[in-house]
C-alpha atoms as a PDB file:
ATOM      1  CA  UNK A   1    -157.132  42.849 -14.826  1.00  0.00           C
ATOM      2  CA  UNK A   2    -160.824  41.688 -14.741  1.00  0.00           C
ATOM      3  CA  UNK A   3    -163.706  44.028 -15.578  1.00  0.00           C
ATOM      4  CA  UNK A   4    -164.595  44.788 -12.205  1.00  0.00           C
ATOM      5  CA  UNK A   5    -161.350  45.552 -11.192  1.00  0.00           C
ATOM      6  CA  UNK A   6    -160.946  47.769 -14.199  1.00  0.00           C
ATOM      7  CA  UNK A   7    -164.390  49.911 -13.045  1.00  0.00           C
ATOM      8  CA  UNK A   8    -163.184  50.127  -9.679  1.00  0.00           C
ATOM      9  CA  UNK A   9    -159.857  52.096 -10.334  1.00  0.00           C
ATOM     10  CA  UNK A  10    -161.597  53.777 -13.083  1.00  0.00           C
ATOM     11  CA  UNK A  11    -164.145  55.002 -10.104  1.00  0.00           C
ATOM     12  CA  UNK A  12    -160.863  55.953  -7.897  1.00  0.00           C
ATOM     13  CA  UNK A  13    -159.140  57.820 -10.141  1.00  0.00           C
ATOM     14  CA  UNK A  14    -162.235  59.787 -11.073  1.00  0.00           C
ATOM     15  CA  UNK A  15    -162.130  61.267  -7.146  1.00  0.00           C
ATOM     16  CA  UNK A  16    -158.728  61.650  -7.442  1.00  0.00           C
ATOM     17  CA  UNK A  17    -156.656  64.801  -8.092  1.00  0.00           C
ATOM     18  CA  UNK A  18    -155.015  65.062 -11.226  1.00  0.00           C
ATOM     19  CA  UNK A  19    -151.649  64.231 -11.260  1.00  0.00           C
ATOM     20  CA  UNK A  20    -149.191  67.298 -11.843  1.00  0.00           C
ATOM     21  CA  UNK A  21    -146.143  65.467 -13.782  1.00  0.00           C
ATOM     22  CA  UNK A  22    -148.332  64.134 -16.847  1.00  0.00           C
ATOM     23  CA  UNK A  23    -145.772  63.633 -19.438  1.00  0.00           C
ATOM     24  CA  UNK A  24    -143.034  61.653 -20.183  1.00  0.00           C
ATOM     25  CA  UNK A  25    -139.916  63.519 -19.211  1.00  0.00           C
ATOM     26  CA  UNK A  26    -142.028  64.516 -16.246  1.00  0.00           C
ATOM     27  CA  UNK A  27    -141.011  60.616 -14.718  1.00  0.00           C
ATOM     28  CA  UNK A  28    -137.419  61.729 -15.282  1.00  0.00           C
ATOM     29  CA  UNK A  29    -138.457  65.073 -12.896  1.00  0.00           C
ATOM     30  CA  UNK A  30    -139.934  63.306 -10.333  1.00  0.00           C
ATOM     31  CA  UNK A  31    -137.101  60.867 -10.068  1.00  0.00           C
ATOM     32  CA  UNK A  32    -134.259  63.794  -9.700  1.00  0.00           C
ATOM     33  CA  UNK A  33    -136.634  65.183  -6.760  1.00  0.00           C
ATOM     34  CA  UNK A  34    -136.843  61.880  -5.303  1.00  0.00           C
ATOM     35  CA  UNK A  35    -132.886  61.600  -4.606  1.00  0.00           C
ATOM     36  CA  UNK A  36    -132.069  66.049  -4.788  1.00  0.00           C
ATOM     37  CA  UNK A  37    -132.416  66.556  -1.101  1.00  0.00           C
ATOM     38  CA  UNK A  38    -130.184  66.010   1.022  1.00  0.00           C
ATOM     39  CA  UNK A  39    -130.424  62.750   3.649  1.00  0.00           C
ATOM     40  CA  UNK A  40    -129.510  62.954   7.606  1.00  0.00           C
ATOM     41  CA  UNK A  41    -126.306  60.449   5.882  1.00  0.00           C
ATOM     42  CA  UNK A  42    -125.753  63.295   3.293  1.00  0.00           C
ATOM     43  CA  UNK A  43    -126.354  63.882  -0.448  1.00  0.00           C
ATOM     44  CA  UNK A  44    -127.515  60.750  -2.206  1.00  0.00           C
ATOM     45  CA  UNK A  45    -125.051  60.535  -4.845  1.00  0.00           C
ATOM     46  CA  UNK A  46    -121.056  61.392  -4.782  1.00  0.00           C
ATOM     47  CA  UNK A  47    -118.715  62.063  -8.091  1.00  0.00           C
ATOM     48  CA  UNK A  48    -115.465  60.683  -8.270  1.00  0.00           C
ATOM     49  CA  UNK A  49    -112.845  61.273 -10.759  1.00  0.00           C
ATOM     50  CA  UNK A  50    -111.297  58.447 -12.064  1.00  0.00           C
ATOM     51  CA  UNK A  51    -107.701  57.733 -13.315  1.00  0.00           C
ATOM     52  CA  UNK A  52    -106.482  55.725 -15.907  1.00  0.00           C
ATOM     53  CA  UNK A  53    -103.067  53.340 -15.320  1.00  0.00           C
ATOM     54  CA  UNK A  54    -101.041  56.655 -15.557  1.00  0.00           C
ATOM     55  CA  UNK A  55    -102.616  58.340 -13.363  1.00  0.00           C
ATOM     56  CA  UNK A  56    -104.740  60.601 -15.755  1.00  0.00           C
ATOM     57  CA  UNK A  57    -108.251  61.728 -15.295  1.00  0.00           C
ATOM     58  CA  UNK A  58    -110.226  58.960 -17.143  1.00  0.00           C
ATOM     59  CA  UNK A  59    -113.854  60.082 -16.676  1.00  0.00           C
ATOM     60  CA  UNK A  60    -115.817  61.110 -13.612  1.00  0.00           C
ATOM     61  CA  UNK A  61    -118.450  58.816 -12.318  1.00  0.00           C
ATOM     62  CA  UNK A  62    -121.034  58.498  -9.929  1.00  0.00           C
ATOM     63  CA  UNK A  63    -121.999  56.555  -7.068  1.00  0.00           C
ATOM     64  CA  UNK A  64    -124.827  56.467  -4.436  1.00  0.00           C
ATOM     65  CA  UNK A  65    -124.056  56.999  -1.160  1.00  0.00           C
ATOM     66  CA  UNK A  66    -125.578  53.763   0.440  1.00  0.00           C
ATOM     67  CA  UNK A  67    -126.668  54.685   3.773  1.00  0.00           C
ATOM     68  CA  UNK A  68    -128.644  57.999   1.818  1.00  0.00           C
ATOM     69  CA  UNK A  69    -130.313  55.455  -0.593  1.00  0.00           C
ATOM     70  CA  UNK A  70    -131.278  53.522   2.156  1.00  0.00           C
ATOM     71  CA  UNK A  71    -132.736  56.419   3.797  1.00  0.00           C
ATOM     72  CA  UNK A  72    -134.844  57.154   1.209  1.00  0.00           C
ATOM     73  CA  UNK A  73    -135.823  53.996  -0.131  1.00  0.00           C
ATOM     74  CA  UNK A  74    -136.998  53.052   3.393  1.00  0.00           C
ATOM     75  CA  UNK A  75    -138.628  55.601   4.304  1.00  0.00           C
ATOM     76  CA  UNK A  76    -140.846  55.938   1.162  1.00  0.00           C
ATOM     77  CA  UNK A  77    -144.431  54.737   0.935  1.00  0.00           C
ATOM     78  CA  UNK A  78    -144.733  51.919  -1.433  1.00  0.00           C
ATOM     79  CA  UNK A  79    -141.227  50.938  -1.999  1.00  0.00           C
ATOM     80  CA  UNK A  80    -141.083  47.198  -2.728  1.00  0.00           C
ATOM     81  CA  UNK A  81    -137.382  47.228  -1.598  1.00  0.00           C
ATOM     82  CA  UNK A  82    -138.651  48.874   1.998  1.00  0.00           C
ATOM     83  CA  UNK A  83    -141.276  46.048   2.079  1.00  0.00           C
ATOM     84  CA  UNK A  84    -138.391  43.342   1.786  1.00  0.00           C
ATOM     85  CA  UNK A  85    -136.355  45.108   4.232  1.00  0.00           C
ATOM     86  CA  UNK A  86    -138.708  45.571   6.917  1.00  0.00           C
ATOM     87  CA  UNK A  87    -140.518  42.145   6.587  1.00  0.00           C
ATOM     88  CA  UNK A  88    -137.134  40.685   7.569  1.00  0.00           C
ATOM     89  CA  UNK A  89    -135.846  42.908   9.946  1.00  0.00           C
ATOM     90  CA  UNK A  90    -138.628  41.274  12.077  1.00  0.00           C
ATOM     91  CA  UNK A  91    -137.273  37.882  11.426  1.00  0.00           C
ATOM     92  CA  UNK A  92    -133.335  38.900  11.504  1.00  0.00           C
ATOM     93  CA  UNK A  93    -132.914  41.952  13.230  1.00  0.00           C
ATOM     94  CA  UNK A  94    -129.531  43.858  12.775  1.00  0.00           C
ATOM     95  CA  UNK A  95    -127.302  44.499  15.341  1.00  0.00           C
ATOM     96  CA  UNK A  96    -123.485  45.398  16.109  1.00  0.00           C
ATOM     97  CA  UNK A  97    -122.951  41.626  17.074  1.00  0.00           C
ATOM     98  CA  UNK A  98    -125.435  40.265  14.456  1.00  0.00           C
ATOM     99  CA  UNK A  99    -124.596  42.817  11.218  1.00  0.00           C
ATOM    100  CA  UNK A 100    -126.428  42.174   8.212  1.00  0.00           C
ATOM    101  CA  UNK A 101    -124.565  40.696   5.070  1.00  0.00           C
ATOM    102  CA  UNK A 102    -123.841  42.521   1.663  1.00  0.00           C
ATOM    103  CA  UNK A 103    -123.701  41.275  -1.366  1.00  0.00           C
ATOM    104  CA  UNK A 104    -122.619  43.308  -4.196  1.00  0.00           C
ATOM    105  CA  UNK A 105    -122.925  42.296  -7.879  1.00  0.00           C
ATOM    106  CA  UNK A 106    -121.186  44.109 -10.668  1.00  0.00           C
ATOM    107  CA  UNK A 107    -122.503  43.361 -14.036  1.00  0.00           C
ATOM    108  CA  UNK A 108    -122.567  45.250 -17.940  1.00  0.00           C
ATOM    109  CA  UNK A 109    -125.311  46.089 -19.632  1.00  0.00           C
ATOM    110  CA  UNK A 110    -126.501  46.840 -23.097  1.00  0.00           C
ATOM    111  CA  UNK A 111    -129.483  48.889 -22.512  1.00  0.00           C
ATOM    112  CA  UNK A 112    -132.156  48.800 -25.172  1.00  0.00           C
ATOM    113  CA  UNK A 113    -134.049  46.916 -28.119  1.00  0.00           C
ATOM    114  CA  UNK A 114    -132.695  42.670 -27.042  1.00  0.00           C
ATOM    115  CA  UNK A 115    -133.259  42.315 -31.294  1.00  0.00           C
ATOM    116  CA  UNK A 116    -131.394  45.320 -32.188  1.00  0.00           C
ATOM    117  CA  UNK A 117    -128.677  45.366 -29.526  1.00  0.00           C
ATOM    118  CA  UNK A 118    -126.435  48.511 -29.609  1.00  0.00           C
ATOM    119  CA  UNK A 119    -122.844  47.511 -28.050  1.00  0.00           C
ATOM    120  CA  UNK A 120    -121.945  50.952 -27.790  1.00  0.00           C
ATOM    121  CA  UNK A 121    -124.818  51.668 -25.633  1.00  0.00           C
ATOM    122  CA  UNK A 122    -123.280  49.305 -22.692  1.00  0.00           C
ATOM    123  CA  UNK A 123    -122.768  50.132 -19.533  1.00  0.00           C
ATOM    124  CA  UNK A 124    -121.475  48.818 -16.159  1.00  0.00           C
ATOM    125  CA  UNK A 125    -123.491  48.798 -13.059  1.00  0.00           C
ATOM    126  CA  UNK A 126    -122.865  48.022  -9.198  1.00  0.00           C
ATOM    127  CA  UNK A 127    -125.526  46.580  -7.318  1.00  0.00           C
ATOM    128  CA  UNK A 128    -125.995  46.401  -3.396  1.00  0.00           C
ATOM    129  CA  UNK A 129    -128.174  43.769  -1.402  1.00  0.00           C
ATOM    130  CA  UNK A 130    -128.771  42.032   1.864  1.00  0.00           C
ATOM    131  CA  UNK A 131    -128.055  38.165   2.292  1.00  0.00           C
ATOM    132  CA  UNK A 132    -131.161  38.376   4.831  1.00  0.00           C
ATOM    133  CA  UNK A 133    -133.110  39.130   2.713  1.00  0.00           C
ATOM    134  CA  UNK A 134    -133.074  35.789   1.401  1.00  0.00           C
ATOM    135  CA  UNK A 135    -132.934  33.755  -1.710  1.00  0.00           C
ATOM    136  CA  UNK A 136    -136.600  34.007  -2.647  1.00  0.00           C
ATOM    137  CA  UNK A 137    -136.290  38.745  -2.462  1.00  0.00           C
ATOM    138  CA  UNK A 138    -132.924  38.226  -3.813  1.00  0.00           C
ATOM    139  CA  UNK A 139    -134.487  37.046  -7.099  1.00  0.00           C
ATOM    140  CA  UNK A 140    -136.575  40.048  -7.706  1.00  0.00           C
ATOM    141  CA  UNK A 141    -135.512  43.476  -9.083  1.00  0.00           C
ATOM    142  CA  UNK A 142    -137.128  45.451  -6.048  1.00  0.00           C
ATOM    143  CA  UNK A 143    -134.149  43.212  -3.806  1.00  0.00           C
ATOM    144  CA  UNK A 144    -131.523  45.032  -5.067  1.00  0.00           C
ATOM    145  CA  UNK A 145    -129.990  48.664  -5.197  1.00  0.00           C
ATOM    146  CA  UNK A 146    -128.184  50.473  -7.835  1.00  0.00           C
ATOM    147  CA  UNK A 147    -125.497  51.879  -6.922  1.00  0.00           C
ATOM    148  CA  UNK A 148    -123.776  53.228  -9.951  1.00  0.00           C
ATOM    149  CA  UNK A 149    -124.185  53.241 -14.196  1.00  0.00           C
ATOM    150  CA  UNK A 150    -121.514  54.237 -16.135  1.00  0.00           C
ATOM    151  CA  UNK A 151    -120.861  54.082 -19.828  1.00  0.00           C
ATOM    152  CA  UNK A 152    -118.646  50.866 -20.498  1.00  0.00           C
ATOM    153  CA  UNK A 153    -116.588  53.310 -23.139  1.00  0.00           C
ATOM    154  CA  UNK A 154    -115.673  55.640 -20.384  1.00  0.00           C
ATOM    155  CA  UNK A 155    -114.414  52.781 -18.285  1.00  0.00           C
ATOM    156  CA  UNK A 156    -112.206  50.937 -20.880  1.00  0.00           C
ATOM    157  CA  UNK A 157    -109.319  53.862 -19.835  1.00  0.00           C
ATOM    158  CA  UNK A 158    -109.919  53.506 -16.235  1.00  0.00           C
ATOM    159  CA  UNK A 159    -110.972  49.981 -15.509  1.00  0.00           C
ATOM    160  CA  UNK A 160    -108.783  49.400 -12.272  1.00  0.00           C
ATOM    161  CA  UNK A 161    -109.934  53.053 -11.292  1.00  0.00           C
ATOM    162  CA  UNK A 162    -113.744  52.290 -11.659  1.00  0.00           C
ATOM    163  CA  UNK A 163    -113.376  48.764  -9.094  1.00  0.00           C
ATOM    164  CA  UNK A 164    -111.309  50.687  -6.470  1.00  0.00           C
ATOM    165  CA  UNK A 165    -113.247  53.376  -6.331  1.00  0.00           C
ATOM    166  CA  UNK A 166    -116.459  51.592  -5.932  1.00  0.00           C
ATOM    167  CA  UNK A 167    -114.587  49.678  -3.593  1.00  0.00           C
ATOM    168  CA  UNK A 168    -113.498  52.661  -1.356  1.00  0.00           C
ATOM    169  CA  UNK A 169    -117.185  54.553  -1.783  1.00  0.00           C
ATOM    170  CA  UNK A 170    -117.927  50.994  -0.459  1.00  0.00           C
ATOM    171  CA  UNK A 171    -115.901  50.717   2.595  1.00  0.00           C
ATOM    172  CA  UNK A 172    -116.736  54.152   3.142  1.00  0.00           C
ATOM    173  CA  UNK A 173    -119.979  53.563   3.377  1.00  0.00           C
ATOM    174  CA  UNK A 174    -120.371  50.647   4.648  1.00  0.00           C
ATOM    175  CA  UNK A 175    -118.637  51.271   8.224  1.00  0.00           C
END
């Protein structure tokens, strides 16, 4: 950032309010507000209890209830995902005969330090996109929703469980 550009938000925030949530677990507050109320499509996120092969609770685990996140992602200011969305709808608007396309991607994760990995710390996570979106959004973070994280440990019992569950939230959801 040049000089100028520097003086110029400096100069901004001086007219500014102060913000209320200053510290760090404060970004953890203002995240659980974002996605606590309810949506018009219902709560944001669902539990489900998984089962392992003998039909045992395994864990329970939590998705996002797509057409929620949607909701709110879209209809809050400054969300890069809402940018995509809506600069495409123009181009390829959805309709029953012309549906958009999902893509889902399912993917583990060791969270953390890349020199000090952790394995313990992994965990699996289901992603949601549009193919209209197109290649060029699809490459970028912002493109793409999270759906669900879950500790890899907790899965190992309840594997199976874990993919069929996301895949009826899923079809749920996606209807």
């Amino acid at each position: 950032m040049s000089a100028s550009a520097l003086s110029a938000v400096c100069k901004e925030l001086a007219v500014l309010p102060a913000p209320e949530l200053r510290q760090p677990k404060h970004l953890a507050e203002a995240a659980e507000a974002l996605f606590r109320d309810a949506t018009p499509h219902g709560p944001v996120f669902v539990e489900q209890d998984l089962v392992d092969s003998n039909g045992e609770p395994a864990c329970r685990a939590c998705f996002a209830n797509l057409w929620a996140l949607l909701h709110v992602h879209l209809s809050r200011e400054g969300s890069l995902f809402a940018e995509h969305v809506w600069r495409q709808l123009t181009e390829h608007p959805s309709s029953p005969s012309c549906r958009w396309r999902t893509i889902i991607y399912i993917d583990e994760v060791v969270p953390g330090n890349a020199l000090g990995l952790d394995q313990r710390r992994k965990v699996w996570t289901l992603y949601v996109s549009f193919v209209e979106l197109g290649a060029h959004a699809l490459h970028r973070e912002a493109a793409w929703l999270c759906l669900s994280v879950m500790r890899s440990s907790q899965l190992a019992k309840a594997k199976k469980a874990a993919y069929r569950e996301a895949t009826k939230v899923w079809q749920k959801h996606a209807s």
